[in-house]
N, C-alpha and C. Protein backbone atom coordinates (compact mmCIF):
# COMPACT_ATOMS: atom_id res chain seq x y z
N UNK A 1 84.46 110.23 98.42
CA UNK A 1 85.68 110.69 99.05
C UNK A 1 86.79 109.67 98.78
N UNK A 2 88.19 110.09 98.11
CA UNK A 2 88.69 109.14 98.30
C UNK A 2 90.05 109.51 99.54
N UNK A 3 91.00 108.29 99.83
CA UNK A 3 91.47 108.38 100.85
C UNK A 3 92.93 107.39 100.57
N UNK A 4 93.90 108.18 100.29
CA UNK A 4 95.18 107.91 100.51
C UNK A 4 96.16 107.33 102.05
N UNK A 5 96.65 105.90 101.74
CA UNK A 5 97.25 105.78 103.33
C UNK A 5 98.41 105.75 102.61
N UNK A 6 99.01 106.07 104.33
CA UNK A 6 100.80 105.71 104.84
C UNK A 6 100.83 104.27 104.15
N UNK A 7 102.25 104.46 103.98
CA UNK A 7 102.74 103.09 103.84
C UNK A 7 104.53 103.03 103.77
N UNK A 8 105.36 102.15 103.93
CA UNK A 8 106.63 101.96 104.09
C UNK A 8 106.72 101.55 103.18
N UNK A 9 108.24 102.04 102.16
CA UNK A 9 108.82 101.25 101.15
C UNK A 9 109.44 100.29 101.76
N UNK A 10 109.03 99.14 101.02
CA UNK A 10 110.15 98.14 101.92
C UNK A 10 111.17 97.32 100.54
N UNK A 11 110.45 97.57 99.62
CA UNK A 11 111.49 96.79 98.70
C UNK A 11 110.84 97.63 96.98
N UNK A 12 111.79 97.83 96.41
CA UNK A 12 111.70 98.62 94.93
C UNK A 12 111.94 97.76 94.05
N UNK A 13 111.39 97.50 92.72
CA UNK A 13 111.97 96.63 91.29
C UNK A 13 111.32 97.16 90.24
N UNK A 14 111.92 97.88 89.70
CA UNK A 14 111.95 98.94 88.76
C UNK A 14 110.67 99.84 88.83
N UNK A 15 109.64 99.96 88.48
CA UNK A 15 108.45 100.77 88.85
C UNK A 15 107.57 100.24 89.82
N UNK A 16 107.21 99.05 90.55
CA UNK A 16 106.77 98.37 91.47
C UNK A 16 107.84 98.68 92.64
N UNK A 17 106.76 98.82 93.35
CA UNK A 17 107.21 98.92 94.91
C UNK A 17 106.44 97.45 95.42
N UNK A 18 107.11 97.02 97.08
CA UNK A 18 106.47 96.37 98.07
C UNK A 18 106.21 97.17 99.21
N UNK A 19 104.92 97.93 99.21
CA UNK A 19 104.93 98.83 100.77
C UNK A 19 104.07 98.39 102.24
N UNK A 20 104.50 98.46 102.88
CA UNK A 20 103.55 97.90 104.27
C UNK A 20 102.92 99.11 104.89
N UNK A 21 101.43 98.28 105.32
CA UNK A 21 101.14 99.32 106.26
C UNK A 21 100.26 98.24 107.51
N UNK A 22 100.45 98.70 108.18
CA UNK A 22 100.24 98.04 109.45
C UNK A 22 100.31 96.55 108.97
N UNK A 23 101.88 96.16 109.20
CA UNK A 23 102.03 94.63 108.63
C UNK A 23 101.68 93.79 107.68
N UNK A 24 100.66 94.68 106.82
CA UNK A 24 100.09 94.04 105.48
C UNK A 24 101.05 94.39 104.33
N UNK A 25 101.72 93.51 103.44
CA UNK A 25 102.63 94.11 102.20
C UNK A 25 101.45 94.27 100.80
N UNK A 26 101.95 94.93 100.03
CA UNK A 26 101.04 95.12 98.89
C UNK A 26 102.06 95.55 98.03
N UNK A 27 101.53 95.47 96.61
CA UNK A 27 102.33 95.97 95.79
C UNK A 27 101.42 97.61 95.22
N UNK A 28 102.56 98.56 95.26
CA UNK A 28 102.62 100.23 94.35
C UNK A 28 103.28 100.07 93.32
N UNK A 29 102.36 101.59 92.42
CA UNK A 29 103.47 101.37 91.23
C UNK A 29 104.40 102.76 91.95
N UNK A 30 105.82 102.82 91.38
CA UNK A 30 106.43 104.32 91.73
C UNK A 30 106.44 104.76 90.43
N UNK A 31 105.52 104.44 89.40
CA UNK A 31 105.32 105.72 88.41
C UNK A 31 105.09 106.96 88.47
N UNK A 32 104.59 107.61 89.59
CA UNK A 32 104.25 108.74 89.91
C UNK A 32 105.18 109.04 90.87
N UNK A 33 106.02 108.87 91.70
CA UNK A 33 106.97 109.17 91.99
C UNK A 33 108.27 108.79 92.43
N UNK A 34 109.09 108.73 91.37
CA UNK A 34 110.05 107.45 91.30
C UNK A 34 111.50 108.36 92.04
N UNK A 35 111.28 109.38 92.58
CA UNK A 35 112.57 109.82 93.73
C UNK A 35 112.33 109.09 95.18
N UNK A 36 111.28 108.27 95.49
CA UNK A 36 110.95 107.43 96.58
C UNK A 36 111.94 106.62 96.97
N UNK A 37 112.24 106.03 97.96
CA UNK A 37 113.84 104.59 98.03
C UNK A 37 113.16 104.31 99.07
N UNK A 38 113.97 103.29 99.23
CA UNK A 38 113.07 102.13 100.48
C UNK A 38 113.77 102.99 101.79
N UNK A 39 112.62 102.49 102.85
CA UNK A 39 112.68 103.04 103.88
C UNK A 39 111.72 104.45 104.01
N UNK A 40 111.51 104.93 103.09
CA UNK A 40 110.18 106.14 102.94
C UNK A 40 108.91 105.51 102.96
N UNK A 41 108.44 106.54 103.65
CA UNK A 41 106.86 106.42 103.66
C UNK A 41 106.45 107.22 102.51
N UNK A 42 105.09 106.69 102.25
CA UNK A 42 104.59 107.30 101.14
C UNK A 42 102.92 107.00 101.29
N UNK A 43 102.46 107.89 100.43
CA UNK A 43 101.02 108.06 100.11
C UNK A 43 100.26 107.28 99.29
N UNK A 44 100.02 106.20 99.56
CA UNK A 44 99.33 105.60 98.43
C UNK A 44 97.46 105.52 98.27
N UNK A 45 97.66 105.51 97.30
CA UNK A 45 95.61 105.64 96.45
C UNK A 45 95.45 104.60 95.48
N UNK A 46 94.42 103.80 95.15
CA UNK A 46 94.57 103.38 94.11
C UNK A 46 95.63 102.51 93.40
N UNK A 47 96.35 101.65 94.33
CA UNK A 47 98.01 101.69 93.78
C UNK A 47 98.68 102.26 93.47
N UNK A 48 98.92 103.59 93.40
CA UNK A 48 100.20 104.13 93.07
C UNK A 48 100.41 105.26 94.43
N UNK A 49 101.82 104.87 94.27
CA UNK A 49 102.48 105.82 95.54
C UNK A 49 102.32 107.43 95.12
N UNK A 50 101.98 108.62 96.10
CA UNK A 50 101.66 109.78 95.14
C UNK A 50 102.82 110.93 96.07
N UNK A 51 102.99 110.27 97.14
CA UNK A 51 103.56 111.70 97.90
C UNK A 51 104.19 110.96 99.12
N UNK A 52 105.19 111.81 99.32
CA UNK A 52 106.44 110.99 100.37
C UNK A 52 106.04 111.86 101.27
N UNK A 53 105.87 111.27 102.60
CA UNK A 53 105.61 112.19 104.22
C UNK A 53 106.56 111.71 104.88
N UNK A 54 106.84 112.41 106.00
CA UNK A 54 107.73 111.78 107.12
C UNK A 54 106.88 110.88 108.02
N UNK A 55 107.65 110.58 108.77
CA UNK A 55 107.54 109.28 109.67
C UNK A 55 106.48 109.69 110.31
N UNK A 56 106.67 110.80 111.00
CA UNK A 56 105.98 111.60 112.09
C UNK A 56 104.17 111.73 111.33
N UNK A 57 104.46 112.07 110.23
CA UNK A 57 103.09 112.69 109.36
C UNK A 57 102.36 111.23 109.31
N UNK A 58 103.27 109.97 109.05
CA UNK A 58 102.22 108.60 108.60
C UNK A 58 102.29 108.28 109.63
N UNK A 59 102.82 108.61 111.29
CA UNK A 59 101.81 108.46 112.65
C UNK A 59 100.65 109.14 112.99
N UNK A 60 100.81 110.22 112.32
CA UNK A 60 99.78 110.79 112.66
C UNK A 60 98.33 110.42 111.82
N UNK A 61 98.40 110.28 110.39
CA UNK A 61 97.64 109.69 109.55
C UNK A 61 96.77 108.45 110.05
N UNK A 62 97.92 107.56 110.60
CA UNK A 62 97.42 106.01 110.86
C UNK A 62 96.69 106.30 112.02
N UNK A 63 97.23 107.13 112.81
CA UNK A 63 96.03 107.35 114.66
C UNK A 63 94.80 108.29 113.90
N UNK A 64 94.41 108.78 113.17
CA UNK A 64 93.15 109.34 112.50
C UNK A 64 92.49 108.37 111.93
N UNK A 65 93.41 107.79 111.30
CA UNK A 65 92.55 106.46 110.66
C UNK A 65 91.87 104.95 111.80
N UNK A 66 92.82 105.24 113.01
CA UNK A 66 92.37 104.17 113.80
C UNK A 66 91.23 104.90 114.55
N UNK A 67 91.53 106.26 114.59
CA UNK A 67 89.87 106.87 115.74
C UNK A 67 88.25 106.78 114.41
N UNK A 68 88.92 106.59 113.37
CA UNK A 68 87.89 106.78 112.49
C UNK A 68 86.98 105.35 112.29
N UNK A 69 87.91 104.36 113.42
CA UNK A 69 87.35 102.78 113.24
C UNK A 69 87.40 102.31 114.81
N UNK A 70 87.17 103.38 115.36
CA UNK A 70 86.16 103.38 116.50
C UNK A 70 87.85 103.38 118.10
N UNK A 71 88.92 103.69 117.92
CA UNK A 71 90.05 103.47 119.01
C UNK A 71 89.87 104.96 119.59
N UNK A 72 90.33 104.62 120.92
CA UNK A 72 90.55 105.98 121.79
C UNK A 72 91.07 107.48 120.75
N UNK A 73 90.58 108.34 121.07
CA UNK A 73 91.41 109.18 120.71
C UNK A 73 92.84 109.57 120.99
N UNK A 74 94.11 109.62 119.97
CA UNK A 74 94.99 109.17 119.83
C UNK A 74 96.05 110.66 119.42
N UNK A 75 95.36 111.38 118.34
CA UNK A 75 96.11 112.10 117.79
C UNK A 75 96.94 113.00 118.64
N UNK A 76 96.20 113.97 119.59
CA UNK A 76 96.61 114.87 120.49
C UNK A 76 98.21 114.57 120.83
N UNK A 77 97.99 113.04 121.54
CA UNK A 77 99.35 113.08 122.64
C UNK A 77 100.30 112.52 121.18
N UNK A 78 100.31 112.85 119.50
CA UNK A 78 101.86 112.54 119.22
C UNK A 78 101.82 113.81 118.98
N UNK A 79 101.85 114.57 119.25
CA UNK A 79 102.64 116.19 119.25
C UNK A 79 101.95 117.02 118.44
C-alpha cells in the first residue's frame, strides 16, 4: 500500500519545493505539479508533490493518520 501525506508549501526554487508537515521540513520535487505556490497544501509520495487539497482535506488526512497511530478518534468532530 502506498500512502501519500499533507504537506505545506513553504518555500519554492525552481522544481524543488520545502514542504512541512507536522513541523518537519523536507524537500519535493514540483515536477509533477508545478501550478502549486507556497502556502498550498499538497500531496506528497515518494518525493514528489502529486495533488493540491485544501486546508480542510490535509486536516482531515492528518486526524486519520494520527487515529491510525493509536490517538482518540478525531475525524468526526472536523465536519
Amino acid at each position: 500500500m502506498c500512502l501519500a501525506v499533507p504537506a505545506k508549501v513553504v518555500e519554492i526554487n525552481d522544481q524543488l519545493a520545502s514542504v512541512e508537515v507536522q513541523g518537519v521540513r523536507r524537500a519535493a520535487s514540483m515536477m509533477l505539479l508545478p501550478e502549486a505556490r507556497v502556502g498550498d497544501y499538497v500531496l506528497v509520495h515518494a518525493g514528489f508533490a502529486m495533488q493540491i487539497v485544501d486546508h480542510e482535506e490535509a486536516e482531515r488526512i492528518e486526524a486519520l493518520r494520527a487515529e491510525m497511530r493509536g490517538a482518540p478518534r478525531t475525524v468526526e468532530s472536523l465536519g
